[in-house]
Protein backbone atom coordinates (compact mmCIF):
# COMPACT_ATOMS: atom_id res chain seq x y z
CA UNK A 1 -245.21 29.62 -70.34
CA UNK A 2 -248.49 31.41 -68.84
CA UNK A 3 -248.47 35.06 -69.78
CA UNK A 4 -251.71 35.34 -68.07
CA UNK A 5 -249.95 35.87 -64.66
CA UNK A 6 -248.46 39.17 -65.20
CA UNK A 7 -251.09 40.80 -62.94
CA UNK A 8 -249.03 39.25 -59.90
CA UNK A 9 -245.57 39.85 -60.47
CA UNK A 10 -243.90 42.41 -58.66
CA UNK A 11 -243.67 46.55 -59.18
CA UNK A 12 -240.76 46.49 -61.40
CA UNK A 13 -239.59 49.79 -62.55
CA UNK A 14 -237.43 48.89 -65.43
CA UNK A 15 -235.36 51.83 -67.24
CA UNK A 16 -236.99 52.38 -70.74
CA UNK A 17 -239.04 55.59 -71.45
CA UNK A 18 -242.49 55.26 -70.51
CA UNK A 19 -245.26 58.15 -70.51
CA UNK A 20 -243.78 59.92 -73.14
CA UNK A 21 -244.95 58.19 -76.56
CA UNK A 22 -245.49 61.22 -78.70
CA UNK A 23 -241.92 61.79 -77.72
CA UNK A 24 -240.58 58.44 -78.81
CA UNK A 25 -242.68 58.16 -81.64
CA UNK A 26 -241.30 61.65 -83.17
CA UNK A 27 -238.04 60.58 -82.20
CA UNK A 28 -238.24 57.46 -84.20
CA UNK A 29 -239.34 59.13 -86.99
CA UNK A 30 -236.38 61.73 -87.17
CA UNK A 31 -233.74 59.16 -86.61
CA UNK A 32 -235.48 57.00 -89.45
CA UNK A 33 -235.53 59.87 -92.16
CA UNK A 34 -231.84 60.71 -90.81
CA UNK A 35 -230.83 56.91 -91.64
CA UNK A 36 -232.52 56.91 -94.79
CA UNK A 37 -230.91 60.32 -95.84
CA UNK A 38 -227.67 59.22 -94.25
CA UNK A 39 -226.01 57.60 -96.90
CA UNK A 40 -226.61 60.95 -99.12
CA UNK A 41 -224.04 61.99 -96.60
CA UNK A 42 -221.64 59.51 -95.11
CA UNK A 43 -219.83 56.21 -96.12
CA UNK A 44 -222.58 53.27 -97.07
CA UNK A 45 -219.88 50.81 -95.74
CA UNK A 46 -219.00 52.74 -92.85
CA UNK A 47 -222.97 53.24 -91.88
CA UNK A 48 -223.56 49.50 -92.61
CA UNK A 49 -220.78 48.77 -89.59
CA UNK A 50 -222.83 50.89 -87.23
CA UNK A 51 -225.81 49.37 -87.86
CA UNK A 52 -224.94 45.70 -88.04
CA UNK A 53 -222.99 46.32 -84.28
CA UNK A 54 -226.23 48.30 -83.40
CA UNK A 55 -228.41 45.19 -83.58
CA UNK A 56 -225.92 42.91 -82.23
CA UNK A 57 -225.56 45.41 -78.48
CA UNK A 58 -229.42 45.66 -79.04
CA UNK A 59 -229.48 41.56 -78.66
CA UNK A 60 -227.10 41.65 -76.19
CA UNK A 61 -228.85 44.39 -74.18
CA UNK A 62 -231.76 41.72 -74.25
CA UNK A 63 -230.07 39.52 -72.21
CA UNK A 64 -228.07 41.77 -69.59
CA UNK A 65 -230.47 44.71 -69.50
CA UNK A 66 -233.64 43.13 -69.00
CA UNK A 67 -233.16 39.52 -67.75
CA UNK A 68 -229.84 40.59 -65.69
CA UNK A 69 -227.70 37.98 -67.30
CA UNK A 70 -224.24 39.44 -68.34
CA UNK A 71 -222.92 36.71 -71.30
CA UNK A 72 -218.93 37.01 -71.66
CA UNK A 73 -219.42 34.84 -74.78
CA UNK A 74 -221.79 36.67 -77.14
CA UNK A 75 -218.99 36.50 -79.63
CA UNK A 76 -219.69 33.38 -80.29
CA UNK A 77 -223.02 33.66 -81.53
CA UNK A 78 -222.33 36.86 -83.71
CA UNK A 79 -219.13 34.86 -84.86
CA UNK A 80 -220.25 31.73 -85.91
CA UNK A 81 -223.49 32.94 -87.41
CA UNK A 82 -220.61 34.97 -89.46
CA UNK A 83 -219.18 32.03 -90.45
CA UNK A 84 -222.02 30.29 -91.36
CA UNK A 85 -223.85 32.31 -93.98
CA UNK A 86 -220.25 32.97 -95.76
CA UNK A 87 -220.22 29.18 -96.01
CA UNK A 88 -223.46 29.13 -97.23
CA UNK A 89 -223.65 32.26 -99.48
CA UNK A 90 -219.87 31.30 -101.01
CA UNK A 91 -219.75 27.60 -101.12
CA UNK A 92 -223.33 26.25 -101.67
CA UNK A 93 -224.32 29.33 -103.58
CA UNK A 94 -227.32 29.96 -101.38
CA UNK A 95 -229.29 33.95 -102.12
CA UNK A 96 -228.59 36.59 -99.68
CA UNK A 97 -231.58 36.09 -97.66
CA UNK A 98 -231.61 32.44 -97.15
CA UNK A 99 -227.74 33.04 -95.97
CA UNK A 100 -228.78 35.67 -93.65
CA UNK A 101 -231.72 33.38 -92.24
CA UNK A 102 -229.38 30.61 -91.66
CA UNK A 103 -227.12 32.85 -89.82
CA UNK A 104 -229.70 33.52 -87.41
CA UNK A 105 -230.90 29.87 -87.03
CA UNK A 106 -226.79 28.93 -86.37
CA UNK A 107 -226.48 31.84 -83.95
CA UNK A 108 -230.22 30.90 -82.46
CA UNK A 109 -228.92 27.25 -81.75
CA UNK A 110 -225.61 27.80 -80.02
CA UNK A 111 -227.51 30.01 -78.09
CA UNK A 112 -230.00 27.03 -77.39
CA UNK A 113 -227.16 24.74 -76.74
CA UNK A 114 -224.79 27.27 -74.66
CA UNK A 115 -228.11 28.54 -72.78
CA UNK A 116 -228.72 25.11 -71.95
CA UNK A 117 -225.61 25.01 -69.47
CA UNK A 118 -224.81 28.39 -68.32
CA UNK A 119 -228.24 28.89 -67.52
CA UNK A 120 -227.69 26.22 -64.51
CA UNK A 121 -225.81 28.88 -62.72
CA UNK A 122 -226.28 32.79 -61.51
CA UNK A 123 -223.71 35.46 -61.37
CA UNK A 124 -220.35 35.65 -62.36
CA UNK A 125 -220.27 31.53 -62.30
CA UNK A 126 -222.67 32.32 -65.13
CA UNK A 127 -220.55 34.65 -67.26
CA UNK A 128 -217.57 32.73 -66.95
CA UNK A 129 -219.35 29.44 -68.46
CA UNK A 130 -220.39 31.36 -71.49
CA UNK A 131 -217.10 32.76 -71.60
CA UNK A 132 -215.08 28.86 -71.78
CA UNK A 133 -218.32 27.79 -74.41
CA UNK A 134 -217.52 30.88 -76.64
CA UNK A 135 -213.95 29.76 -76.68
CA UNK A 136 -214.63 26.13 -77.32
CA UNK A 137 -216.44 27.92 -80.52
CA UNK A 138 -213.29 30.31 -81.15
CA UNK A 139 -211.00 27.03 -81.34
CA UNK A 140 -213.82 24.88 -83.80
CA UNK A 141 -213.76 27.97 -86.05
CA UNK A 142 -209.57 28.28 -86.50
CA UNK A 143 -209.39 24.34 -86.52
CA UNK A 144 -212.39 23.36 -88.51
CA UNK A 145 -211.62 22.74 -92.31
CA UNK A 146 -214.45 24.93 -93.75
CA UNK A 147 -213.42 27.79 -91.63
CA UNK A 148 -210.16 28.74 -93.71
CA UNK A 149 -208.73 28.73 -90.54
CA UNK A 150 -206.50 32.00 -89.67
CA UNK A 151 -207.72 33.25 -93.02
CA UNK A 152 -211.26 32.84 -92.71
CA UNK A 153 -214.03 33.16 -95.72
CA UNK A 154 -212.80 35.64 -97.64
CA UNK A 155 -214.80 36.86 -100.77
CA UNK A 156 -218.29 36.21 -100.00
CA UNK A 157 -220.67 36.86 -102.61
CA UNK A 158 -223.26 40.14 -102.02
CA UNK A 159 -225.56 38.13 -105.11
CA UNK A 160 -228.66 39.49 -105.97
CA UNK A 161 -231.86 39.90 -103.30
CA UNK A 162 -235.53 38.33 -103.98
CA UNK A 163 -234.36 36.43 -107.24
CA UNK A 164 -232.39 38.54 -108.76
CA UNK A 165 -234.49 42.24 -108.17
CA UNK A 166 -232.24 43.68 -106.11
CA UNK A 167 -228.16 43.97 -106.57
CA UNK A 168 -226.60 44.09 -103.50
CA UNK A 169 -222.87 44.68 -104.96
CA UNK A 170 -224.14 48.11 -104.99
CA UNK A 171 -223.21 49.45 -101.40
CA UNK A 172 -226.46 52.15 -101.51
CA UNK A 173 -228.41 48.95 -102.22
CA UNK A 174 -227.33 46.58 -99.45
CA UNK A 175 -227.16 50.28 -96.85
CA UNK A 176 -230.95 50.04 -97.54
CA UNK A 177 -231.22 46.48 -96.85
CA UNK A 178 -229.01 46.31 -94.21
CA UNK A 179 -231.32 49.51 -92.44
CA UNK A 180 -234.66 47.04 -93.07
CA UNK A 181 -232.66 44.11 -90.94
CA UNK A 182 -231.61 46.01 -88.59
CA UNK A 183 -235.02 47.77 -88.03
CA UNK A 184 -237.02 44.52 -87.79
CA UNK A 185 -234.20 43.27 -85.69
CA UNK A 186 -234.90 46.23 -83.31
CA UNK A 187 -238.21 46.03 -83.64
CA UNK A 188 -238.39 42.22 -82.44
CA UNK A 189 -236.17 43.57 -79.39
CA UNK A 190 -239.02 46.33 -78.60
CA UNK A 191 -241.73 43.65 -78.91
CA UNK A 192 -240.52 40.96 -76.91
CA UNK A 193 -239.76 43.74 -73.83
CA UNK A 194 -243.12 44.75 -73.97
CA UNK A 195 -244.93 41.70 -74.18
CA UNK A 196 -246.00 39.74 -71.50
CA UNK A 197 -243.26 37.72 -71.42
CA UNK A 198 -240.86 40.29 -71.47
CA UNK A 199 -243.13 41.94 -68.09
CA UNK A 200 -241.82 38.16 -66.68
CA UNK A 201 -238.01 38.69 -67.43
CA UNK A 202 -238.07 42.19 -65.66
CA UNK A 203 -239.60 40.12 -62.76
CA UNK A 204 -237.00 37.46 -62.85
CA UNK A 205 -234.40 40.00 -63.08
CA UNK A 206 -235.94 42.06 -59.97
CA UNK A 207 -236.65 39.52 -57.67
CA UNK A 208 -235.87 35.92 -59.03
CA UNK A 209 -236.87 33.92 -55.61
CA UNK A 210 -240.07 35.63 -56.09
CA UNK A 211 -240.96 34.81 -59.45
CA UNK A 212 -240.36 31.29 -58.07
CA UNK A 213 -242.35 31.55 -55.66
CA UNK A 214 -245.02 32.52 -57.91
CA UNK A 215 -244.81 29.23 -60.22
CA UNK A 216 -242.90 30.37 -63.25
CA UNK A 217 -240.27 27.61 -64.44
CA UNK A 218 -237.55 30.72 -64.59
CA UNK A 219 -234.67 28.65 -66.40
CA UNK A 220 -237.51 28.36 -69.18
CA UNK A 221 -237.83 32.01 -69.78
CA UNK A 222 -234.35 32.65 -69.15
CA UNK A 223 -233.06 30.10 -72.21
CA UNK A 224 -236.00 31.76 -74.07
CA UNK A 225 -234.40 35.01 -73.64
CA UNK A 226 -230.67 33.83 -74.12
CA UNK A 227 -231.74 32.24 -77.46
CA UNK A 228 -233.67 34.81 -78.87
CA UNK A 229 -230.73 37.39 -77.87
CA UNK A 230 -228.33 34.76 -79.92
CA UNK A 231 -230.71 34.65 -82.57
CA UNK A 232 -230.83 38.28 -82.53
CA UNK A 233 -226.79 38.51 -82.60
CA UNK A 234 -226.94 36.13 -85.30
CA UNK A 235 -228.90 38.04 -87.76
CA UNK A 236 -226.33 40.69 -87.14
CA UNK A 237 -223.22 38.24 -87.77
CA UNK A 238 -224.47 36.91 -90.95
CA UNK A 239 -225.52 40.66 -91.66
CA UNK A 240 -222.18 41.58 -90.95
CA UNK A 241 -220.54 38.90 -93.51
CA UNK A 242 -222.31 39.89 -96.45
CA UNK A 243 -221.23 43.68 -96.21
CA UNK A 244 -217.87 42.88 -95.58
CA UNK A 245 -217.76 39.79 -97.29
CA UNK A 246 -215.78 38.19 -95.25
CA UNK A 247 -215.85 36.16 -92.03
CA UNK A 248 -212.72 36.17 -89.07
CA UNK A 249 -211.65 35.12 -86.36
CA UNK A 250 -212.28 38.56 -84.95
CA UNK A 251 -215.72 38.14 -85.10
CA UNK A 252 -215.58 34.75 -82.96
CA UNK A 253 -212.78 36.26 -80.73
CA UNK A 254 -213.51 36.81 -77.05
CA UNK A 255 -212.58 40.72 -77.35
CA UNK A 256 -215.53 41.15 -79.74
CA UNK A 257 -217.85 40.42 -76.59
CA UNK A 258 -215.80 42.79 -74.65
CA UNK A 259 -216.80 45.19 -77.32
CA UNK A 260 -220.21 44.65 -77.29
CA UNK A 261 -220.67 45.04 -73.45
CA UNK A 262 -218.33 48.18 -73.84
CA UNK A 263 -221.21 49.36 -76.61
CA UNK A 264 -223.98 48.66 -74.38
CA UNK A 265 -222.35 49.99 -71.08
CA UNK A 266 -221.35 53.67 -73.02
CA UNK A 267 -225.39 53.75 -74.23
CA UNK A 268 -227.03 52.80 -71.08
CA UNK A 269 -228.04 49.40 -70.09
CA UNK A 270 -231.80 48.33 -69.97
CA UNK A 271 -232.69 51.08 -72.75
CA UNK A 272 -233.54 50.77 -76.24
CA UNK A 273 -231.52 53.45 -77.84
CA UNK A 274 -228.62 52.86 -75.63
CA UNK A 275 -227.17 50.02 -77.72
CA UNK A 276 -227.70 51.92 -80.72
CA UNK A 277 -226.04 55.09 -79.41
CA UNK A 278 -223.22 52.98 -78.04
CA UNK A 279 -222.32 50.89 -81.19
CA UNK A 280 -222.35 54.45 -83.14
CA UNK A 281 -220.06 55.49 -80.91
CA UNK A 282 -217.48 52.61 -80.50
CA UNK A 283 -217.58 52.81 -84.26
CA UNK A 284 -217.00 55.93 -84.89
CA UNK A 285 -214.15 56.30 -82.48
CA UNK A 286 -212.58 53.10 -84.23
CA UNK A 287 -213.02 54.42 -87.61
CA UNK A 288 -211.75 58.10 -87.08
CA UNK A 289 -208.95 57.03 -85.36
CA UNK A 290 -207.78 54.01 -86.91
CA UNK A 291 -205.30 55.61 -88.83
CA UNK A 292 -204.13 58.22 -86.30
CA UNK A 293 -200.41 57.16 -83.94
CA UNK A 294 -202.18 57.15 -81.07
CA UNK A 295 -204.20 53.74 -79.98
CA UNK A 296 -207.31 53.82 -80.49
CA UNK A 297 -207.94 51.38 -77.90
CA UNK A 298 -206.95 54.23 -75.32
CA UNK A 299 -208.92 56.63 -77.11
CA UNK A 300 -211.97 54.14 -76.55
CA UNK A 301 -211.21 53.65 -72.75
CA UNK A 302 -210.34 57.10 -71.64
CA UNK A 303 -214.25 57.77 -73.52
CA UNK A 304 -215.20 54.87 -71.43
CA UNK A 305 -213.78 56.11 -67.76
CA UNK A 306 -215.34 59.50 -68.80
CA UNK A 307 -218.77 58.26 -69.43
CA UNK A 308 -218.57 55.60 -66.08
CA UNK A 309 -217.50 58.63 -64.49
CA UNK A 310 -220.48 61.49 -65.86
CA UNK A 311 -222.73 59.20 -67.11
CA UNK A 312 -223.30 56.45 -64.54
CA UNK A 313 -226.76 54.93 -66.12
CA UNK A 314 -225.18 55.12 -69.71
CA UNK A 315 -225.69 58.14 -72.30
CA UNK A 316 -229.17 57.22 -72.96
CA UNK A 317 -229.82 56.05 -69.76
CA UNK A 318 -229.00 59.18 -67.87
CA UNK A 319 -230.73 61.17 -70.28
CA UNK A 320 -233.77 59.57 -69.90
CA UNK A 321 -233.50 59.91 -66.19
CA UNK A 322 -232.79 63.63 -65.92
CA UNK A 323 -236.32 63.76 -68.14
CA UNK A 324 -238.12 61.87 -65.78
CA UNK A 325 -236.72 64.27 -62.82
């Protein structure tokens, strides 16, 4: 891939904040001494949720936001990475990290192997191929014998971090790891955007013919991206299965990439905070009102319609554009 062309793609005017980084930096700080206060406050468990969904809508935004490529079967990634480092942490024994990392690596090569297909096609034709692949992963993981079928992994070990130094059955332990994954995790989104590379998905999302035309091999970049976004949704599966100690079939099930499109939509697609805003939301909405009579799935959509409806770029999204007016 030659990042040295960058100085001939085309003006792309993507929608993250630019020109303001005092602004973002003091931001940044705030929200980190907030999270690191937070759990003074509010629920570990509860927090932990938020965060791991964060980082899986931040991978996801990855793909849709700044390559253009809406997945229908991110599930699958964030699902059977889930399912993998359960397996690994409760069956082989394996530390916490090590069954975190191989969630990743799992979710990092269905997204090779998926990528390598639905990449062949644009559009909707697209969406609907990762859509049938994530299923073909959704029947594996109810049929497969490891999988516990409709029961799952239930169970799963927290262990001990580093050898030993850190317990992780304390929840205020594992919030504090859980914040250092998903930072890093969100930090590897912000890096890859800004690289040159990332200038080269913006162009292939802008004006794909062109980039073509230009001499960039754009199914390359494009399975880079989609396997670094599974990667990315991986580290937040296997994440996911050692705070709850457990791994579904919820996690593999198609409505769990409805939710994560529904997470990045509410934020603001093709912004950084967006995903984060929009998982915090979606979870707090599902945790508030999960015991109430009234469905919380309605709750969830009538937020939706209002936001489609007053917010048309996303919360984040439209905020940053009413600062740039």
């Amino acid at each position: 891939m030659d990042a040295r062309r960058t100085d001939v793609l085309p003006d792309v005017t993507p929608t993250r904040s630019s020109g303001r980084p005092a602004l973002a930096l003091g931001l940044t700080l705030v929200g980190l001494v907030v999270l690191i206060a937070a759990p003074l406050f509010v629920y570990p468990v509860f927090l932990m949720k938020i965060l791991c969904f964060a980082l899986f809508a931040a991978a996801f935004n990855l793909l849709v936001g700044y390559v253009g490529l809406l997945s229908f079967g991110h599930a699958a990634f964030f699902g059977g990475a889930a399912y993998a480092s359960a397996h690994a942490l409760k069956v082989w024994g394996w530390p916490p990290e090590a069954g975190i990392l191989f969630g990743a690596l799992v979710g990092a090569g269905l997204g090779l192997a998926m990528g390598f297909f639905a990449i062949r096609r644009q559009g909707i034709y697209f969406s609907m191929i990762t859509l049938a692949l994530a299923q073909m992963v959704f029947f594996v993981c109810l049929q497969a014998p490891f999988t516990g079928g409709e029961d799952g992994i239930q169970n799963v070990p927290r262990g001990h971090l580093l050898g030993g130094f850190v317990d992780l059955s304390s929840n205020l332990n594992l919030y504090y790891v859980v914040l250092g994954i998903t930072a890093f995790g969100l930090f590897a989104v912000w890096r890859i955007v800004r690289s040159p590379f990332g200038t080269i998905l913006e162009a292939i999302r802008e004006n794909e013919p062109r980039a073509v035309s230009l001499g960039y091999r754009v199914e390359r970049y494009k399975l880079g991206a989609f396997v670094m976004s599974a990667g990315l949704a991986g580290l937040a599966g296997g994440t996911k299965a050692l705070v709850f100690q457990l791994a579904t079939l919820t996690d593999v099930a198609w409505q769990m990439s409805g939710e994560v499109i529904l997470m990045t939509l509410l934020g603001g697609i093709g912004t950084f905070a967006g995903p984060v805003v929009g998982a915090a939301l979606v979870a707090a909405l599902e945790h508030y009102f999960a015991t109430s009579s009234f469905p919380v799935t309605i709750i969830t959509g009538l937020v939706f319609m209002a936001c489609v409806l007053l917010f048309r770029r996303g919360i984040v999204g439209e905020i940053q554009h009413r600062m740039r007016r």
